[in-house]
PDB file of N, CA and C in Angstrom:
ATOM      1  N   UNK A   1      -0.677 -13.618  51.128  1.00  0.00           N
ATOM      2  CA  UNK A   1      -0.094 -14.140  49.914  1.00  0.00           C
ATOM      3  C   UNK A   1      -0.498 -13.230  48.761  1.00  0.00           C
ATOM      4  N   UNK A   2       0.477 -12.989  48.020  1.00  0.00           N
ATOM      5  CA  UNK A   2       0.223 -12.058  47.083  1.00  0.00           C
ATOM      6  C   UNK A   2       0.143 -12.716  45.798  1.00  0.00           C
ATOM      7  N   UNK A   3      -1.015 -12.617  44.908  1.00  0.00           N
ATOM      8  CA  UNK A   3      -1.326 -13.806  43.357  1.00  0.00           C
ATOM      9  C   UNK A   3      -0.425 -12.965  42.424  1.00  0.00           C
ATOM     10  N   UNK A   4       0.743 -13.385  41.657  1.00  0.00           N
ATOM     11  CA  UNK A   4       1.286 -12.612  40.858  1.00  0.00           C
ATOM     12  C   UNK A   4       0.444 -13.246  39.383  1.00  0.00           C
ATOM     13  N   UNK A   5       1.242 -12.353  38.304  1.00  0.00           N
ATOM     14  CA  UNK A   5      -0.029 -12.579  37.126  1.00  0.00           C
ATOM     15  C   UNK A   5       0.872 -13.995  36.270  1.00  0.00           C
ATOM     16  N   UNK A   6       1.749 -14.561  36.828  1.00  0.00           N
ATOM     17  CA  UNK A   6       1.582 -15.828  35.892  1.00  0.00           C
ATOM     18  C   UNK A   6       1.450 -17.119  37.018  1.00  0.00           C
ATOM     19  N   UNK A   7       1.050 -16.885  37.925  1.00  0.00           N
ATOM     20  CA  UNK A   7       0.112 -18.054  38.766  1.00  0.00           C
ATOM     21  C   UNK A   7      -1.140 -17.733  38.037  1.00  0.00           C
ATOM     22  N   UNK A   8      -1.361 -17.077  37.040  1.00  0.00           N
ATOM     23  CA  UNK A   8      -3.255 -17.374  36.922  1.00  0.00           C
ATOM     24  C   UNK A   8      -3.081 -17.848  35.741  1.00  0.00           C
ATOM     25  N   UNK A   9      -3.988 -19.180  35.514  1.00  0.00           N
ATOM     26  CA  UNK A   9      -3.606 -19.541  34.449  1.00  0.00           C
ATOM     27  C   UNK A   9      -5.715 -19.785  33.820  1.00  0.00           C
ATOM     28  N   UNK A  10      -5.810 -18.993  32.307  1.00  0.00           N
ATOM     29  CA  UNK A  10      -6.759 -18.773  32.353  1.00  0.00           C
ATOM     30  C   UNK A  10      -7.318 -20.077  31.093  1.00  0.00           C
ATOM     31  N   UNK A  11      -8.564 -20.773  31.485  1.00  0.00           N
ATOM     32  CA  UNK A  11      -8.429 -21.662  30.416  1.00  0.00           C
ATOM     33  C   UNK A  11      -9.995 -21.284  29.978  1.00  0.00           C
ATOM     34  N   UNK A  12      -9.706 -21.487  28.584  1.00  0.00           N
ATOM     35  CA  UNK A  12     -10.605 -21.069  27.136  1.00  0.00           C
ATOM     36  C   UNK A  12     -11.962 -22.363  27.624  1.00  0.00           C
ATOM     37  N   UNK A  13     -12.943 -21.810  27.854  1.00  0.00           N
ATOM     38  CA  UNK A  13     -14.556 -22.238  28.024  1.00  0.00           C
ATOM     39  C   UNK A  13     -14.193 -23.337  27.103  1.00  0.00           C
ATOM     40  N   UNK A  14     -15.070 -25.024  27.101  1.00  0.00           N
ATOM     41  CA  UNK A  14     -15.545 -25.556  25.740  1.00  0.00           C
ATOM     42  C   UNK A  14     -15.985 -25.266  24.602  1.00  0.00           C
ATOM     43  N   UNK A  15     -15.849 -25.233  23.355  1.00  0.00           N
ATOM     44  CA  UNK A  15     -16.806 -24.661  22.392  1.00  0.00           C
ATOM     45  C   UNK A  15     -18.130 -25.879  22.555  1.00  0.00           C
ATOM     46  N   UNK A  16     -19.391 -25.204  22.158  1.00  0.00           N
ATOM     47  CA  UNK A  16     -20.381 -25.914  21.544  1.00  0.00           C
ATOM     48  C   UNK A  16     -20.794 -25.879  20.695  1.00  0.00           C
ATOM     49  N   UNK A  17     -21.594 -26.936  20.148  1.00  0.00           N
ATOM     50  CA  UNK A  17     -21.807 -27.010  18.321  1.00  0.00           C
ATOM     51  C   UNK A  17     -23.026 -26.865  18.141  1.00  0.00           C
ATOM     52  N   UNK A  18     -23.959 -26.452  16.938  1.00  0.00           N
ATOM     53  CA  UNK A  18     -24.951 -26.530  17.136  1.00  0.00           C
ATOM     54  C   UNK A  18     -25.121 -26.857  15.494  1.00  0.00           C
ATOM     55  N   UNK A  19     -26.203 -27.359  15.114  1.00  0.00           N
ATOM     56  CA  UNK A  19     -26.416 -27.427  13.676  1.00  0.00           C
ATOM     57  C   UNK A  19     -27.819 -26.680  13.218  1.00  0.00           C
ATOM     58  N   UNK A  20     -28.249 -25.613  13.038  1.00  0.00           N
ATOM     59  CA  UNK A  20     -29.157 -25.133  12.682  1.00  0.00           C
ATOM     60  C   UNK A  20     -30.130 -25.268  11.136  1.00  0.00           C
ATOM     61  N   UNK A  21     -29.147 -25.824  10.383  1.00  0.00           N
ATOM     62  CA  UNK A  21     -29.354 -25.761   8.755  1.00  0.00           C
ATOM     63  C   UNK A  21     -28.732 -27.060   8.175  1.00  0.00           C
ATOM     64  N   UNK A  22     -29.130 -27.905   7.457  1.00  0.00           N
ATOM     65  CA  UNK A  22     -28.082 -29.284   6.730  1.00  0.00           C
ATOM     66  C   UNK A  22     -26.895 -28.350   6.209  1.00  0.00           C
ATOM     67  N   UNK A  23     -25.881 -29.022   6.669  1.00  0.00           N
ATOM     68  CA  UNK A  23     -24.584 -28.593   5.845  1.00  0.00           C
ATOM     69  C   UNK A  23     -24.328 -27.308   6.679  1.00  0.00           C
ATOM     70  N   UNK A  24     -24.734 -26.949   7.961  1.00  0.00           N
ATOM     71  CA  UNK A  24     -23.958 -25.728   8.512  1.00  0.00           C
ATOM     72  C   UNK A  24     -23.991 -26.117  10.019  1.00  0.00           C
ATOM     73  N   UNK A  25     -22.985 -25.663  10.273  1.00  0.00           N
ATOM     74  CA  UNK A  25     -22.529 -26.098  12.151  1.00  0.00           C
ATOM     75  C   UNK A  25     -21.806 -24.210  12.534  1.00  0.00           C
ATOM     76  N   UNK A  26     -22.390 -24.257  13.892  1.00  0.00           N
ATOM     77  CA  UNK A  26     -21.806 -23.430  14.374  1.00  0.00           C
ATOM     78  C   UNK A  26     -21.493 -23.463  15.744  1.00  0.00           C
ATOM     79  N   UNK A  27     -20.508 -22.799  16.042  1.00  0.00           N
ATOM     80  CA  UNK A  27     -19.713 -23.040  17.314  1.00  0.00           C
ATOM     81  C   UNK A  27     -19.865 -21.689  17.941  1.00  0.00           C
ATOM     82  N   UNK A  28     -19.997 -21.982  19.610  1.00  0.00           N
ATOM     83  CA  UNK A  28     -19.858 -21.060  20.416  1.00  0.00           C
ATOM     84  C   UNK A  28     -19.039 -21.479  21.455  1.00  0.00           C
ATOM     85  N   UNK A  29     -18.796 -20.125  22.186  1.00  0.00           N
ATOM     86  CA  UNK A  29     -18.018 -20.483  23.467  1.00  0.00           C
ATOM     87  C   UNK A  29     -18.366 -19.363  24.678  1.00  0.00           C
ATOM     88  N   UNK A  30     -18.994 -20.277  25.729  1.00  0.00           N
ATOM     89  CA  UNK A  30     -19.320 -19.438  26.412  1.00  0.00           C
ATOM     90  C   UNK A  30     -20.679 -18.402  26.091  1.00  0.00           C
ATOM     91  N   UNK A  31     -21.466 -18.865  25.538  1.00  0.00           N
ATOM     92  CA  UNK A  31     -22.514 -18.662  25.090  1.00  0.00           C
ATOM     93  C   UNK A  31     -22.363 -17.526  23.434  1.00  0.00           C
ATOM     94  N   UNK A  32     -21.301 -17.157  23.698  1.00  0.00           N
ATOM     95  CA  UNK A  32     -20.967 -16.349  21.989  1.00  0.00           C
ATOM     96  C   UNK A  32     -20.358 -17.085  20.852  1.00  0.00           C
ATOM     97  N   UNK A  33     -20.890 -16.510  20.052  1.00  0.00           N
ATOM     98  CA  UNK A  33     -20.624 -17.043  19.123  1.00  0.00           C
ATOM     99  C   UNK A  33     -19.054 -17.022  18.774  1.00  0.00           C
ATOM    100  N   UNK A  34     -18.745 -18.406  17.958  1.00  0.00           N
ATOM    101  CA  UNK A  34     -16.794 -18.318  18.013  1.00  0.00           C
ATOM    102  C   UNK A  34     -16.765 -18.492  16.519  1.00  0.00           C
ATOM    103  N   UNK A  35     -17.672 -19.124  15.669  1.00  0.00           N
ATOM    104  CA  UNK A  35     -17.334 -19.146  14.148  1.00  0.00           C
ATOM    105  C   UNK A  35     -18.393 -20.266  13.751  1.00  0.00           C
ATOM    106  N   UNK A  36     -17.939 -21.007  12.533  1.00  0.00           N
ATOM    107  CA  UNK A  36     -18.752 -21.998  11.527  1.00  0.00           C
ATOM    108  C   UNK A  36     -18.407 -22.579  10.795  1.00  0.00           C
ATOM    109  N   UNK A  37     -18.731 -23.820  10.308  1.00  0.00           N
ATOM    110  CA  UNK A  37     -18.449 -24.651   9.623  1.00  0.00           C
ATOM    111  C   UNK A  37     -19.567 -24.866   8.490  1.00  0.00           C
ATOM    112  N   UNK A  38     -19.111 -24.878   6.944  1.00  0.00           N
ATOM    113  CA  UNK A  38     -20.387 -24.398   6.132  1.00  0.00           C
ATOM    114  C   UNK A  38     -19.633 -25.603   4.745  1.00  0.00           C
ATOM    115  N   UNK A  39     -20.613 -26.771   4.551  1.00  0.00           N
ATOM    116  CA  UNK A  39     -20.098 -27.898   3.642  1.00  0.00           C
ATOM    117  C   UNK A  39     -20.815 -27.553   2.389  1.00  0.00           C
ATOM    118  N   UNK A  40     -19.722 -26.876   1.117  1.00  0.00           N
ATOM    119  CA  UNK A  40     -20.189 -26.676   0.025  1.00  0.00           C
ATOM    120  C   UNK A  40     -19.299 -27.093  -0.835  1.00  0.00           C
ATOM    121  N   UNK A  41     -19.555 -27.540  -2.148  1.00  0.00           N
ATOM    122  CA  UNK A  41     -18.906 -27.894  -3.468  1.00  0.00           C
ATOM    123  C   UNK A  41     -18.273 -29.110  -2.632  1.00  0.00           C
ATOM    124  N   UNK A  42     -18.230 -30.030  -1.798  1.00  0.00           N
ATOM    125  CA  UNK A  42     -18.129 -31.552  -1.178  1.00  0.00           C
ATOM    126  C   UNK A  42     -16.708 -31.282  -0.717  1.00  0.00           C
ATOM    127  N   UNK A  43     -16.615 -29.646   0.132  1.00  0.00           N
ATOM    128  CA  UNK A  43     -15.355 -29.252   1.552  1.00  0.00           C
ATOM    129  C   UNK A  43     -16.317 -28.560   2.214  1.00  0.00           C
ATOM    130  N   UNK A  44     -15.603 -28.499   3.628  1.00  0.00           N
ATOM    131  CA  UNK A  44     -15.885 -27.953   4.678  1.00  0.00           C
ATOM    132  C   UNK A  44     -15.143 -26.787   4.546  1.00  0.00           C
ATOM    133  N   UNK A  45     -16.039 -25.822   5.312  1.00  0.00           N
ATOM    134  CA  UNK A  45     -15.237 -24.415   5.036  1.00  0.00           C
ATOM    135  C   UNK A  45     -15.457 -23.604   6.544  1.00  0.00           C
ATOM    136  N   UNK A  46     -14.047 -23.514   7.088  1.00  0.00           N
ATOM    137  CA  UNK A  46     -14.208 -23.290   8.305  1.00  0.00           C
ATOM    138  C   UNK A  46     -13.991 -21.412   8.404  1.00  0.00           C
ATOM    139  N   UNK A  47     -15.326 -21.026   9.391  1.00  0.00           N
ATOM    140  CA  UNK A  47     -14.538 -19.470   9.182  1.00  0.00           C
ATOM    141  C   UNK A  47     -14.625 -19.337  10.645  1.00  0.00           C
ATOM    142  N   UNK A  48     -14.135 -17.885  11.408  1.00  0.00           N
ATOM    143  CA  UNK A  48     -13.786 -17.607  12.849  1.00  0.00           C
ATOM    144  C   UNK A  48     -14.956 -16.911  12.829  1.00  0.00           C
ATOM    145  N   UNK A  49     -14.676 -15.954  13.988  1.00  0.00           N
ATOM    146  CA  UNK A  49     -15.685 -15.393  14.704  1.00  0.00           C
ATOM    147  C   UNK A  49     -16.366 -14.295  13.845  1.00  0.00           C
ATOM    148  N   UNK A  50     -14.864 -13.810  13.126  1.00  0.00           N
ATOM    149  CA  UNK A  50     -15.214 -12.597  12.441  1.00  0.00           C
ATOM    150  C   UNK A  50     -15.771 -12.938  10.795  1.00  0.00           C
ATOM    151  N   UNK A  51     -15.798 -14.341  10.743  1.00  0.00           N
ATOM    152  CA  UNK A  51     -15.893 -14.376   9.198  1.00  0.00           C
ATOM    153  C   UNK A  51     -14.794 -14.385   8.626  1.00  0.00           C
ATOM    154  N   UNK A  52     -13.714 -14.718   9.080  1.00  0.00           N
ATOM    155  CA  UNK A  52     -12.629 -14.967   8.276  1.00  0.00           C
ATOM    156  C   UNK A  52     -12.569 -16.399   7.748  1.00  0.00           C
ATOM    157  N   UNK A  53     -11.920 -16.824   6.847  1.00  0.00           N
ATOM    158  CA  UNK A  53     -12.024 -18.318   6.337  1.00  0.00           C
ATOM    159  C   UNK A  53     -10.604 -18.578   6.402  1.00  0.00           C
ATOM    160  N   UNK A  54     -10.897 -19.706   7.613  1.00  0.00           N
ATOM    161  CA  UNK A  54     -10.059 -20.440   8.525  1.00  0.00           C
ATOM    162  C   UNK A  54      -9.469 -21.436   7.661  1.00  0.00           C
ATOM    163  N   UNK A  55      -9.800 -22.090   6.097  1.00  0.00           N
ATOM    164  CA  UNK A  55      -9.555 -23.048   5.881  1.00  0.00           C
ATOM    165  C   UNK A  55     -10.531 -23.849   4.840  1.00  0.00           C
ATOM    166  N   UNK A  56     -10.110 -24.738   3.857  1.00  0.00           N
ATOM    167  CA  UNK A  56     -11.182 -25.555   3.638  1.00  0.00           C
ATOM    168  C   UNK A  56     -10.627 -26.917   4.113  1.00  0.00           C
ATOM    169  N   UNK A  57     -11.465 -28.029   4.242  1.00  0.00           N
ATOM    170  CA  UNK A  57     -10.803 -28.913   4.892  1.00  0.00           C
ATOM    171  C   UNK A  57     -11.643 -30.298   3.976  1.00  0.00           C
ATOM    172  N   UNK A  58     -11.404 -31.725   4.095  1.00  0.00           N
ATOM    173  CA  UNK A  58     -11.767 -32.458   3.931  1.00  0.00           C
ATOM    174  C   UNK A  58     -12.573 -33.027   4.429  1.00  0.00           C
ATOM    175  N   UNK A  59     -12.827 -32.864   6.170  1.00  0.00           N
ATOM    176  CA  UNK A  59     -13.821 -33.556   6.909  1.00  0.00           C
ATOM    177  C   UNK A  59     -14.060 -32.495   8.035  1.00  0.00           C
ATOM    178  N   UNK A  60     -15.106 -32.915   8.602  1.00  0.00           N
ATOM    179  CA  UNK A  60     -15.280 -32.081   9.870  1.00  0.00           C
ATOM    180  C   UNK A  60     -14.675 -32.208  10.823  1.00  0.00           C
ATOM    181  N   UNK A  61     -14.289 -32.802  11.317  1.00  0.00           N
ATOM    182  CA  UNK A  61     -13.120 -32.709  12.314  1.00  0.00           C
ATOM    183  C   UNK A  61     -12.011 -32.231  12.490  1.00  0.00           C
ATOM    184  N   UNK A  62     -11.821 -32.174  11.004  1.00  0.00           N
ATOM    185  CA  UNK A  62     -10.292 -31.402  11.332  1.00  0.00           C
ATOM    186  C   UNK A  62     -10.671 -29.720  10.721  1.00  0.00           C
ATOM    187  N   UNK A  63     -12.175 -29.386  10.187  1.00  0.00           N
ATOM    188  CA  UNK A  63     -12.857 -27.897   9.891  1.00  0.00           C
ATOM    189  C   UNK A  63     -13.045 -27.345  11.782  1.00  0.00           C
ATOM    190  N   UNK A  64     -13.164 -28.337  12.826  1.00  0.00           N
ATOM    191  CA  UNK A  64     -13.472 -27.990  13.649  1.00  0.00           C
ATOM    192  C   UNK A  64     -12.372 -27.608  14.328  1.00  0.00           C
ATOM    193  N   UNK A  65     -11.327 -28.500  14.446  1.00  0.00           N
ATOM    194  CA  UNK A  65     -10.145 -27.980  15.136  1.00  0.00           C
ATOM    195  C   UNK A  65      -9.883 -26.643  14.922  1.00  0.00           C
ATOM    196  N   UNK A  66      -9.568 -26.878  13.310  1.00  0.00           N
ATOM    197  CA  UNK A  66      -9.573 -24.836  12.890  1.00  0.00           C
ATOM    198  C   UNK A  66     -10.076 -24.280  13.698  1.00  0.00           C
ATOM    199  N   UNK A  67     -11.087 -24.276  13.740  1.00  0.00           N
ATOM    200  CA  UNK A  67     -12.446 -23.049  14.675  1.00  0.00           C
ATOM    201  C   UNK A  67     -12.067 -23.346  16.194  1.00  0.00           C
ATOM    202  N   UNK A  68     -11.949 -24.458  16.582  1.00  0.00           N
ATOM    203  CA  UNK A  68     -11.679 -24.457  17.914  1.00  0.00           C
ATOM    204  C   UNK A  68     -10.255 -23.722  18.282  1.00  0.00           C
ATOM    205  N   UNK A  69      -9.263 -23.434  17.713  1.00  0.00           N
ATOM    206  CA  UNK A  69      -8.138 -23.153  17.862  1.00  0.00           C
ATOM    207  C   UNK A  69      -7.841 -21.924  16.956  1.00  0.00           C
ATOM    208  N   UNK A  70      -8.992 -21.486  16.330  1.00  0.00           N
ATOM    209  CA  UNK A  70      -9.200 -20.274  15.840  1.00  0.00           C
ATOM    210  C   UNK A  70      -7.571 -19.812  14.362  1.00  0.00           C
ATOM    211  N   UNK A  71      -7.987 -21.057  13.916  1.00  0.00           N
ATOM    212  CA  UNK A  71      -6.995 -20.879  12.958  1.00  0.00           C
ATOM    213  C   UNK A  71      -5.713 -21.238  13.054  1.00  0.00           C
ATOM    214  N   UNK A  72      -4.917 -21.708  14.055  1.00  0.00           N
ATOM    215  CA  UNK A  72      -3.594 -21.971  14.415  1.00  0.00           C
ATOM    216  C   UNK A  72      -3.104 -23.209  14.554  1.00  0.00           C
ATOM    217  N   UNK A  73      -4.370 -24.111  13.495  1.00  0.00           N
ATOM    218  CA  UNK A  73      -4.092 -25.673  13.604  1.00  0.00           C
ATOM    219  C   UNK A  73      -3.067 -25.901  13.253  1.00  0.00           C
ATOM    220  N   UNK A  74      -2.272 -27.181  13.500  1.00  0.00           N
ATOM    221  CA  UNK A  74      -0.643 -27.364  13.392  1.00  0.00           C
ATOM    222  C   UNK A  74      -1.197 -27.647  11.474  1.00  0.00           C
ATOM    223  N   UNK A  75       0.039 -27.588  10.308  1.00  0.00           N
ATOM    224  CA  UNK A  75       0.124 -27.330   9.265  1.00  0.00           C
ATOM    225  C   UNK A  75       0.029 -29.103   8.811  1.00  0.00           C
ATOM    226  N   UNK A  76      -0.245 -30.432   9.614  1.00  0.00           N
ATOM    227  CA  UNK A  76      -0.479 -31.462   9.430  1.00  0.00           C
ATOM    228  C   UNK A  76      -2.013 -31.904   9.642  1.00  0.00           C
ATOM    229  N   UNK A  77      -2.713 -30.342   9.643  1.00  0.00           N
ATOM    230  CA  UNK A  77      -4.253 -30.879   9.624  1.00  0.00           C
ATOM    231  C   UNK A  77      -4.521 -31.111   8.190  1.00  0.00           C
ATOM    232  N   UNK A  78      -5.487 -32.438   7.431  1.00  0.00           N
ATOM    233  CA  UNK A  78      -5.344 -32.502   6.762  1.00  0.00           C
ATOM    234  C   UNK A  78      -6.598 -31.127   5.436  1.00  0.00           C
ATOM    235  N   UNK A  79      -6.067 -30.672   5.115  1.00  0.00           N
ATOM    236  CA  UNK A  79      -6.691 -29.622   4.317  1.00  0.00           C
ATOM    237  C   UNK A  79      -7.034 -30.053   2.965  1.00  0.00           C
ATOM    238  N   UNK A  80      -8.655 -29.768   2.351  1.00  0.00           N
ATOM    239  CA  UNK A  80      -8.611 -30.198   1.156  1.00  0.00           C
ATOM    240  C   UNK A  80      -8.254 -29.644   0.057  1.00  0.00           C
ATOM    241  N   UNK A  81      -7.732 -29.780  -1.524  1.00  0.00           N
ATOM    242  CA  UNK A  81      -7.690 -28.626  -2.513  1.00  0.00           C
ATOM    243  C   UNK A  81      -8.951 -28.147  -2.782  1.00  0.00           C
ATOM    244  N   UNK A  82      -8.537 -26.652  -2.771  1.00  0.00           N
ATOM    245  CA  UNK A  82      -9.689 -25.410  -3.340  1.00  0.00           C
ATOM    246  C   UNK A  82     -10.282 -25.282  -4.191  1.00  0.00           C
ATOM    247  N   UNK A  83     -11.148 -25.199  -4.527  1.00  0.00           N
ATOM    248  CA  UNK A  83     -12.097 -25.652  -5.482  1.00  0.00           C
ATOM    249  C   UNK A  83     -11.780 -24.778  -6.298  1.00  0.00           C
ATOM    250  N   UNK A  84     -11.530 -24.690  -7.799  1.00  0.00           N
ATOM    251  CA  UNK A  84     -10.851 -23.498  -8.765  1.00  0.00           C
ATOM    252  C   UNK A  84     -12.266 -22.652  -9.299  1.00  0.00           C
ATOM    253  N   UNK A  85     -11.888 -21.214  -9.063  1.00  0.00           N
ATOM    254  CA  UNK A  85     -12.803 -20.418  -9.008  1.00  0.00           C
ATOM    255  C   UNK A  85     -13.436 -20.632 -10.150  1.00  0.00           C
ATOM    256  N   UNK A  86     -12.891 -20.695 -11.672  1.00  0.00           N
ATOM    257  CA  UNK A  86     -13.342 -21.403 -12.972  1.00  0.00           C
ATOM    258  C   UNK A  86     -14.090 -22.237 -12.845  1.00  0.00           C
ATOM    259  N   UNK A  87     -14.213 -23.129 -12.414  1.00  0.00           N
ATOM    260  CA  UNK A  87     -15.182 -24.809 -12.229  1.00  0.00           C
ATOM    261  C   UNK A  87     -16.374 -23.856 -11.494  1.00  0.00           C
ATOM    262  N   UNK A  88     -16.247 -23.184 -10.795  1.00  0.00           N
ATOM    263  CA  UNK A  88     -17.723 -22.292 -10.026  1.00  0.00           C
ATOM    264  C   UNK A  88     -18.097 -21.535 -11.156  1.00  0.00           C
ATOM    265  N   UNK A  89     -17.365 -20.873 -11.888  1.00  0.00           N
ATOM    266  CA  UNK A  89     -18.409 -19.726 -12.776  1.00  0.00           C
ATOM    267  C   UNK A  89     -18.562 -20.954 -14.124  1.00  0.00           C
ATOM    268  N   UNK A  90     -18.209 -21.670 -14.228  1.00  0.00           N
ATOM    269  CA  UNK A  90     -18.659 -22.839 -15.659  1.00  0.00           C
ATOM    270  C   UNK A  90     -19.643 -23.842 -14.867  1.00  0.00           C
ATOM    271  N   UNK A  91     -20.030 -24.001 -13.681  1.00  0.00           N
ATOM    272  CA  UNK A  91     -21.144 -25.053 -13.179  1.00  0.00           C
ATOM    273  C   UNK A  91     -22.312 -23.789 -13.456  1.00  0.00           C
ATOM    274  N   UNK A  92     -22.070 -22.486 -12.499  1.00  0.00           N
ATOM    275  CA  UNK A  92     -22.968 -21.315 -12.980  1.00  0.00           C
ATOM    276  C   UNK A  92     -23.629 -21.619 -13.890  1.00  0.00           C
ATOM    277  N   UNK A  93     -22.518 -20.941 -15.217  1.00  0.00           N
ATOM    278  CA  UNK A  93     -22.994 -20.964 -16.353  1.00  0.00           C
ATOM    279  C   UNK A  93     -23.660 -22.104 -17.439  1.00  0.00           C
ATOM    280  N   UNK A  94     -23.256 -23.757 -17.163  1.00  0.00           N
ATOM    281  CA  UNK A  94     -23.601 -24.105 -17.135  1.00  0.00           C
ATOM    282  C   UNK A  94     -25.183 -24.462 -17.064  1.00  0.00           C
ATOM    283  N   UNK A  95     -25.641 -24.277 -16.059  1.00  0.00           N
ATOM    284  CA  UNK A  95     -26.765 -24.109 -15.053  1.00  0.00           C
ATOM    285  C   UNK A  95     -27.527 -23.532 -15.926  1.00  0.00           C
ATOM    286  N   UNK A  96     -27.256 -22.120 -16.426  1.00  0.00           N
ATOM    287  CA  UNK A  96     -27.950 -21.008 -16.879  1.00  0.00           C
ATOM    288  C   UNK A  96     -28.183 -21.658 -18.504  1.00  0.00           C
ATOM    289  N   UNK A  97     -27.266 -22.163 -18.949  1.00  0.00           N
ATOM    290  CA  UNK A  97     -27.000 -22.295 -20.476  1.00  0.00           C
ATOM    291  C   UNK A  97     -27.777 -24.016 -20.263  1.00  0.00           C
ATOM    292  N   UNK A  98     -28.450 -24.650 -19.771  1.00  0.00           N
ATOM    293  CA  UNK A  98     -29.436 -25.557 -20.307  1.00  0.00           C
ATOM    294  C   UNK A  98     -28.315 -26.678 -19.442  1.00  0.00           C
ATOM    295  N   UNK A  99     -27.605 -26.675 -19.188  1.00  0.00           N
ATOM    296  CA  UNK A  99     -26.539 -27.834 -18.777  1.00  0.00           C
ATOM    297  C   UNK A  99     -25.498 -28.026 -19.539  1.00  0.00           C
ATOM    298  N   UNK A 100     -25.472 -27.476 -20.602  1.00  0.00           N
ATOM    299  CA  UNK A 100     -23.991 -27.493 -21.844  1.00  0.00           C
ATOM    300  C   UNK A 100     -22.714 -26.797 -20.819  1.00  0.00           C
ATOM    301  N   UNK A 101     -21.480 -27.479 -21.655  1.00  0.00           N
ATOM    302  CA  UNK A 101     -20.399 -26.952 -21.048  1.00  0.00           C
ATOM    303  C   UNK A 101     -20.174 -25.592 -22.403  1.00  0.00           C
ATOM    304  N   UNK A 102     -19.534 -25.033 -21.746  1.00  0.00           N
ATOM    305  CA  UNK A 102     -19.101 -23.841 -22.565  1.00  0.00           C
ATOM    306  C   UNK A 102     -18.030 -24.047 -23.015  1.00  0.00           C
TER     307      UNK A 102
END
């Protein structure tokens, strides 16, 4: 019997999770590393293997799908709004300037 190449059908290892740090999860597969999940400004921020950012999301579950599916979650995962780069450099500054808003 001869195996032609679409009788092999190859299926993707489990990922596993691990939490090393509050507020950071990381996923492997197959003992390598596949990406991370990193909860800042109150989203999840999913990136891949390479450090790409997969997403911000609202909850972990659906930051994980991202990573598990490496970005190609169907467009009904629910995603949270992006935190506006302004509100980051005025909490900054903020911060720096005694707590006053600028």
């Amino acid at each position: 019997m001869t195996l032609q190449q679409d009788d092999v059908h190859i299926v993707d290892a489990p990922i596993s999770w691990t939490s090393p740090e509050t507020d950071l999860w990381v996923a492997s597969r197959s003992g390598e590393y596949a990406g991370m999940i990193e909860f800042r400004d109150g989203h999840f921020i999913a990136l891949d293997s390479t450090g790409t950012e997969l997403g911000v999301f609202s909850s972990i579950p659906t930051a994980r799908v991202a990573v598990e599916v490496g970005g190609t979650a169907s467009p009904s995962v629910e995603r949270a709004p992006r935190p506006s780069r302004a509100s980051g450099i005025n909490r900054v500054l903020r911060s720096r300037q005694g707590g006053h808003t600028l």
